[in-house]
Every structure is written in structure tokens, then in C-alpha cells.
PDB file of N, CA and C in Angstrom:
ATOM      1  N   UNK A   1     105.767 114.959  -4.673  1.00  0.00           N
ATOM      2  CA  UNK A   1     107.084 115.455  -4.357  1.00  0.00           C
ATOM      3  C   UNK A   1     107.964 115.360  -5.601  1.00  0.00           C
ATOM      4  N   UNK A   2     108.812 116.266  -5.397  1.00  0.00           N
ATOM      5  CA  UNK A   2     109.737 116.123  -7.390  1.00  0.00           C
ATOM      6  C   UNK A   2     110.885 115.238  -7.098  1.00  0.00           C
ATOM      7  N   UNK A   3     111.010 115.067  -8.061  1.00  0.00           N
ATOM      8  CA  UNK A   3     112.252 113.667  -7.809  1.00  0.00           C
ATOM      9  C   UNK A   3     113.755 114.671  -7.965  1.00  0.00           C
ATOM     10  N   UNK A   4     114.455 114.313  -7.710  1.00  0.00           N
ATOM     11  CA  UNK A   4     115.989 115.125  -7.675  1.00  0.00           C
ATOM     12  C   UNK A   4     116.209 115.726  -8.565  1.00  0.00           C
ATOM     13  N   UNK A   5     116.088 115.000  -9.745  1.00  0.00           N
ATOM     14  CA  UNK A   5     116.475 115.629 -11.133  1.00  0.00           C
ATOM     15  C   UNK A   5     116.135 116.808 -11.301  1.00  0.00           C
ATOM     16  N   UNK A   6     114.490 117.110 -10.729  1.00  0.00           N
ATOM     17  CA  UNK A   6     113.346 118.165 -11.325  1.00  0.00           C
ATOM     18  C   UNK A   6     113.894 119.293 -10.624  1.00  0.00           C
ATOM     19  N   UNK A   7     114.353 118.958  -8.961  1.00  0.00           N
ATOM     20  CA  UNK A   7     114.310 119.887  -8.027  1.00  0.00           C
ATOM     21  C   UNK A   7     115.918 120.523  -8.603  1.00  0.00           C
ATOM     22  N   UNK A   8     116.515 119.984  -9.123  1.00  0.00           N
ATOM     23  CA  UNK A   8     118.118 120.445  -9.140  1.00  0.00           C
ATOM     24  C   UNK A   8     117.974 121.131 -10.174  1.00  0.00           C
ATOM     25  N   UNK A   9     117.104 120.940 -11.441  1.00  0.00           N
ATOM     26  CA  UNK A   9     116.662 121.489 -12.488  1.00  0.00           C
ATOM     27  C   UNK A   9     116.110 123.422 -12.297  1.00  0.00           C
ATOM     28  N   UNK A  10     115.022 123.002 -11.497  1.00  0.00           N
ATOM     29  CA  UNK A  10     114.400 124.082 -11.353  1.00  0.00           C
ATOM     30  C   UNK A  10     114.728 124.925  -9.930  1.00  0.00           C
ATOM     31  N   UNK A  11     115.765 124.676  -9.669  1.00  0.00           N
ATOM     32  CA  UNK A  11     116.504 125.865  -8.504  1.00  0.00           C
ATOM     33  C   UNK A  11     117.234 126.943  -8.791  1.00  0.00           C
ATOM     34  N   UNK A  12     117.843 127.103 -10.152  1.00  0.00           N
ATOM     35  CA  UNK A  12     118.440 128.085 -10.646  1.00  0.00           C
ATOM     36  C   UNK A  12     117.417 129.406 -10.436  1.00  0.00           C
ATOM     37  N   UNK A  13     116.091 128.841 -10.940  1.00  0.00           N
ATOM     38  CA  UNK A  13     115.051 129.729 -11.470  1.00  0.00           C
ATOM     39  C   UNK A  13     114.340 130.337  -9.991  1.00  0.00           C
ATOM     40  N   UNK A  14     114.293 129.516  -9.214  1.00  0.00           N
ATOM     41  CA  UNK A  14     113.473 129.406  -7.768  1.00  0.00           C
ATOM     42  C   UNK A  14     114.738 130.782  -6.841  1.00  0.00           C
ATOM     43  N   UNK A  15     115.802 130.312  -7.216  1.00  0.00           N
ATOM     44  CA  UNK A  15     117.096 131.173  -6.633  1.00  0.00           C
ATOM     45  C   UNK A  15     117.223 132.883  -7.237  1.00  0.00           C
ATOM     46  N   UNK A  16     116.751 133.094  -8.486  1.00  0.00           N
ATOM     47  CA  UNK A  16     116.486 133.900  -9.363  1.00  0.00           C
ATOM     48  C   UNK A  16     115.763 134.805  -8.675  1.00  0.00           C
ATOM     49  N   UNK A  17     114.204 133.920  -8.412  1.00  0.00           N
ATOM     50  CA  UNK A  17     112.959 134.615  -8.125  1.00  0.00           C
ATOM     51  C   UNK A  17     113.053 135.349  -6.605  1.00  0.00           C
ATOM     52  N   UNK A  18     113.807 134.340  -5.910  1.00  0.00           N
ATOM     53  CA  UNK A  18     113.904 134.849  -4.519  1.00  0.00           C
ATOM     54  C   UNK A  18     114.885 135.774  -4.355  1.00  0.00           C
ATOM     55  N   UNK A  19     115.407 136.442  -4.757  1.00  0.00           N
ATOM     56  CA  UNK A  19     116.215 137.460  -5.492  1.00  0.00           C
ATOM     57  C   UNK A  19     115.435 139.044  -5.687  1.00  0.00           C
ATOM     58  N   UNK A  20     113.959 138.657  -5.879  1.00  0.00           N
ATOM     59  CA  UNK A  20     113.144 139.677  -6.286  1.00  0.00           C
ATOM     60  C   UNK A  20     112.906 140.550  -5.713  1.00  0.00           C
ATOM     61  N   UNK A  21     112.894 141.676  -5.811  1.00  0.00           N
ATOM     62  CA  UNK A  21     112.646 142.964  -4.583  1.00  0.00           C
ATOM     63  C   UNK A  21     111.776 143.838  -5.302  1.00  0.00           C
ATOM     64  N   UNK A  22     111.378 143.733  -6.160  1.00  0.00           N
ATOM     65  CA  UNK A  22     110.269 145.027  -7.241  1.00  0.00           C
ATOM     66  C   UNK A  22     108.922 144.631  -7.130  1.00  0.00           C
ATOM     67  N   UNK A  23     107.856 144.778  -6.878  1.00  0.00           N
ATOM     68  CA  UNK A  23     106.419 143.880  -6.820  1.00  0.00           C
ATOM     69  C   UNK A  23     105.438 144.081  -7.881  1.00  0.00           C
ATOM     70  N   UNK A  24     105.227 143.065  -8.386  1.00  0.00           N
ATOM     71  CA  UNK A  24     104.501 143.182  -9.634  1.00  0.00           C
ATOM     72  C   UNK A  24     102.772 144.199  -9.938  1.00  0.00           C
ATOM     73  N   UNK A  25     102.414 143.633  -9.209  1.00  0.00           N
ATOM     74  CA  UNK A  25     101.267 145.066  -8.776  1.00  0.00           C
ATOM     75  C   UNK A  25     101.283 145.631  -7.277  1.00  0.00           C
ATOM     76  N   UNK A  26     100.360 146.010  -6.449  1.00  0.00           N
ATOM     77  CA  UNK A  26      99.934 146.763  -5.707  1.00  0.00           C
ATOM     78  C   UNK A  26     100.595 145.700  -3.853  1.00  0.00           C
ATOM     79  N   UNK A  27      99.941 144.281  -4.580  1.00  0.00           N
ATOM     80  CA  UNK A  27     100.553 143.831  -2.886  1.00  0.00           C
ATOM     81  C   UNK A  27     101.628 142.707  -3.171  1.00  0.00           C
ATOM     82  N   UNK A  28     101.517 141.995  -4.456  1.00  0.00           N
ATOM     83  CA  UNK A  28     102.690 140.709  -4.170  1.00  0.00           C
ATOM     84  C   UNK A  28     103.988 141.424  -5.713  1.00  0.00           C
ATOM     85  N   UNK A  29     104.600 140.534  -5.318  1.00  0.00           N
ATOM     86  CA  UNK A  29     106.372 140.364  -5.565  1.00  0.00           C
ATOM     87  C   UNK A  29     106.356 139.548  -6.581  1.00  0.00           C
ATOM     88  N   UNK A  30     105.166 138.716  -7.193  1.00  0.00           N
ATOM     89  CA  UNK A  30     104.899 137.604  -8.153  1.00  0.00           C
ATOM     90  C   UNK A  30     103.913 137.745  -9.303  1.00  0.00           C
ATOM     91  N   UNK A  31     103.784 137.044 -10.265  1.00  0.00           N
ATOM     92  CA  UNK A  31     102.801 136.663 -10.732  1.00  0.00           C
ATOM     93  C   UNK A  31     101.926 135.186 -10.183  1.00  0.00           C
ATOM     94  N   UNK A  32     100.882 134.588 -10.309  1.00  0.00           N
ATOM     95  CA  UNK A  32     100.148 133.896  -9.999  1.00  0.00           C
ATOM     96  C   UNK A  32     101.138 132.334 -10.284  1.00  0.00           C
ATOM     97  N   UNK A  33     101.106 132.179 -11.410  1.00  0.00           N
ATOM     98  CA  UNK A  33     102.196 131.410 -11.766  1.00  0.00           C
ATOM     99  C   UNK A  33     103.627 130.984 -11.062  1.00  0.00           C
ATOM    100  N   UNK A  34     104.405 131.932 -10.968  1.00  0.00           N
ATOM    101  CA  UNK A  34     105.312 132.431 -10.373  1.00  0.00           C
ATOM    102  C   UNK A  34     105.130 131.944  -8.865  1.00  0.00           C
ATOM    103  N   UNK A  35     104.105 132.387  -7.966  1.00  0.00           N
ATOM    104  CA  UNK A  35     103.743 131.886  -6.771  1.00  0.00           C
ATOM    105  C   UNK A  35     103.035 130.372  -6.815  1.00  0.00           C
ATOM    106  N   UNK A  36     103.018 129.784  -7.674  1.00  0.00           N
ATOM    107  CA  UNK A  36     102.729 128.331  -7.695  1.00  0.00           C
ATOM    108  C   UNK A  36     104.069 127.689  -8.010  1.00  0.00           C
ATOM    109  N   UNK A  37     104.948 128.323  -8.841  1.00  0.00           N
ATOM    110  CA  UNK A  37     106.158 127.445  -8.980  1.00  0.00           C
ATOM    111  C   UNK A  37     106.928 127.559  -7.915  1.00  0.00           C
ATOM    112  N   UNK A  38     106.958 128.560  -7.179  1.00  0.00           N
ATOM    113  CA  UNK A  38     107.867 128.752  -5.726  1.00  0.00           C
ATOM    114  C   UNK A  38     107.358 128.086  -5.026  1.00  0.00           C
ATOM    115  N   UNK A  39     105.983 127.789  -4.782  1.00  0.00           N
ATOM    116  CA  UNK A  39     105.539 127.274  -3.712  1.00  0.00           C
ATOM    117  C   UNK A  39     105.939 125.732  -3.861  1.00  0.00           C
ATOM    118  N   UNK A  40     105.448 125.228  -5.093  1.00  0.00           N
ATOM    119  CA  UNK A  40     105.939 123.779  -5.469  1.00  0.00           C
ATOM    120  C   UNK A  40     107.024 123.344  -5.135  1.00  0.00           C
ATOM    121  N   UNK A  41     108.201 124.429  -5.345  1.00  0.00           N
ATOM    122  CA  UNK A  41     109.452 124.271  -5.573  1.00  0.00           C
ATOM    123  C   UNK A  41     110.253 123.888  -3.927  1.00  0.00           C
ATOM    124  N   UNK A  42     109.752 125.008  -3.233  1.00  0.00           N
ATOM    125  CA  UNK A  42     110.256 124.652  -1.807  1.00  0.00           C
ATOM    126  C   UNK A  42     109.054 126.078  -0.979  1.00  0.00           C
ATOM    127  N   UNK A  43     107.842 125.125  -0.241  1.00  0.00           N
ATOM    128  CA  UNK A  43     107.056 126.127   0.464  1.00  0.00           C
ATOM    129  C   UNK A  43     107.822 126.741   1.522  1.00  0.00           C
ATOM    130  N   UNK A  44     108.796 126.046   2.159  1.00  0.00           N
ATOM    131  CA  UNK A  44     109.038 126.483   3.439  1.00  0.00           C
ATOM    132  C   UNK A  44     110.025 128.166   3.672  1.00  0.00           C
ATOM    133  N   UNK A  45     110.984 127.859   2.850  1.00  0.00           N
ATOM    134  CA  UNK A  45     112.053 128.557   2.094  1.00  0.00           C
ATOM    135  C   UNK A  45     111.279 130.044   1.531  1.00  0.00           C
ATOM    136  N   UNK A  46     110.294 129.892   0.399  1.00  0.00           N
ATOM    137  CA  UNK A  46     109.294 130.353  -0.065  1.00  0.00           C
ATOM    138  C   UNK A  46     108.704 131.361   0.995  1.00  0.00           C
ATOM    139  N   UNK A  47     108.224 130.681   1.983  1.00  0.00           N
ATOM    140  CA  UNK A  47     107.035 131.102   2.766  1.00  0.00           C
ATOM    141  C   UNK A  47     107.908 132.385   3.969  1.00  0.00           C
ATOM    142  N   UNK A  48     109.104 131.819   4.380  1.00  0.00           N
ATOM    143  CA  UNK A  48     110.119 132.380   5.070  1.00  0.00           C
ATOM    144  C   UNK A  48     110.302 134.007   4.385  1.00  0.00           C
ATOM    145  N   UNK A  49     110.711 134.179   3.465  1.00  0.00           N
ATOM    146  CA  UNK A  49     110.843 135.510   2.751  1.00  0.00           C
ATOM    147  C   UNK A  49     109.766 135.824   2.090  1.00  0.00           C
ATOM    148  N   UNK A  50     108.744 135.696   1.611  1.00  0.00           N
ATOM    149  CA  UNK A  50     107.311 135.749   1.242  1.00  0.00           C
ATOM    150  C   UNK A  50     106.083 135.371   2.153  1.00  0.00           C
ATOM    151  N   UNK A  51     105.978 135.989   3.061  1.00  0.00           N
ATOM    152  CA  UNK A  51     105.057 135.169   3.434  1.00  0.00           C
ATOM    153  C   UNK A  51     103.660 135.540   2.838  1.00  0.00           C
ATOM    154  N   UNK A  52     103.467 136.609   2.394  1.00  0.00           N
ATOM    155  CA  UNK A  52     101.778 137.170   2.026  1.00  0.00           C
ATOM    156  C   UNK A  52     101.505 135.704   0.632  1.00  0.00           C
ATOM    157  N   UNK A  53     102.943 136.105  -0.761  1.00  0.00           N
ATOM    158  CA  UNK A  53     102.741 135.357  -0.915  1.00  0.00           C
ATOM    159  C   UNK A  53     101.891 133.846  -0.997  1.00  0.00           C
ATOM    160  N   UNK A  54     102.822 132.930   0.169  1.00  0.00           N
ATOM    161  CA  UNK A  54     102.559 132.315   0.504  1.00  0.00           C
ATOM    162  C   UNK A  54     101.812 131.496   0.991  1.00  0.00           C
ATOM    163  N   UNK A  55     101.070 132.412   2.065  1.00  0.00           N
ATOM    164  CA  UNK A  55      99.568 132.439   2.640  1.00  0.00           C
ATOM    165  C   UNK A  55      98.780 132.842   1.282  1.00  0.00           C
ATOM    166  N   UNK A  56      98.815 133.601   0.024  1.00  0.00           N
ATOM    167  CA  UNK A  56      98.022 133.449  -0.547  1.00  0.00           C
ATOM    168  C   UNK A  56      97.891 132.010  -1.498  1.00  0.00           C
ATOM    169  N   UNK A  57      98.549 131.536  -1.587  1.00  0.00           N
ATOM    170  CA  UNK A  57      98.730 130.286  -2.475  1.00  0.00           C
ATOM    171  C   UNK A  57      98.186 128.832  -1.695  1.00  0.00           C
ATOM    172  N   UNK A  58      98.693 129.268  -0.563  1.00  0.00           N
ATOM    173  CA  UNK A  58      97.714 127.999   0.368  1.00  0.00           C
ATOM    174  C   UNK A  58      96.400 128.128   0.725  1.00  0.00           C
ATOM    175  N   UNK A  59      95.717 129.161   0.374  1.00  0.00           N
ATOM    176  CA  UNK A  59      94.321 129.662   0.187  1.00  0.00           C
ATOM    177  C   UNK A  59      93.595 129.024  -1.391  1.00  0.00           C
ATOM    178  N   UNK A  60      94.549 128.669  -2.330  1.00  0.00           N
ATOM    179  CA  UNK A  60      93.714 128.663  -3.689  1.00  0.00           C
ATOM    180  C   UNK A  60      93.230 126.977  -3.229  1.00  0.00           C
TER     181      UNK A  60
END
């Protein structure tokens, strides 16, 4: 779990991403990367407006 600092740190970016409406190839909204830092960041939140996403990242 991230400690406060990390999570307050990296929400600007997480707030950014969820923002996204253009999809990077054919089925997701992300890069691979990208869907590991969202997921890290907050799955639930994440999973709510993404779900393909989502479900794909809890598959790796």
C-alpha cells in the first residue's frame, strides 16, 4: 500500500489520466504501463471508469 506522501504525489498524474477519452490502439485508453500505474494508484476508482482496462491488468 503507498504511504500518503506517494499517493498525494502521484494523483495529479492519476487525475490527468482519468481525464482520457482518445484510445491508444484498437481496444484500451492506455498504455501497459499507464494501466499498472492507475491500477496501483487507486483500482477501485480506476476500475469504475475503465473497466476493460482493469480487468485486463488483474489478469497479468
Amino acid at each position: 500500500m503507498k504511504r500518503k506522501e506517494e499517493y498525494e504525489k502521484d494523483e495529479p498524474r492519476f487525475q490527468e489520466l482519468m481525464r482520457r477519452d482518445k484510445k491508444v490502439n484498437k481496444y484500451y485508453y492506455f498504455t501497459n504501463d499507464e494501466i499498472e500505474f492507475m491500477a496501483k494508484h487507486d483500482l477501485v476508482r480506476f476500475s469504475e471508469k475503465f473497466p476493460a482496462e482493469a480487468q485486463n491488468y488483474m489478469s497479468w
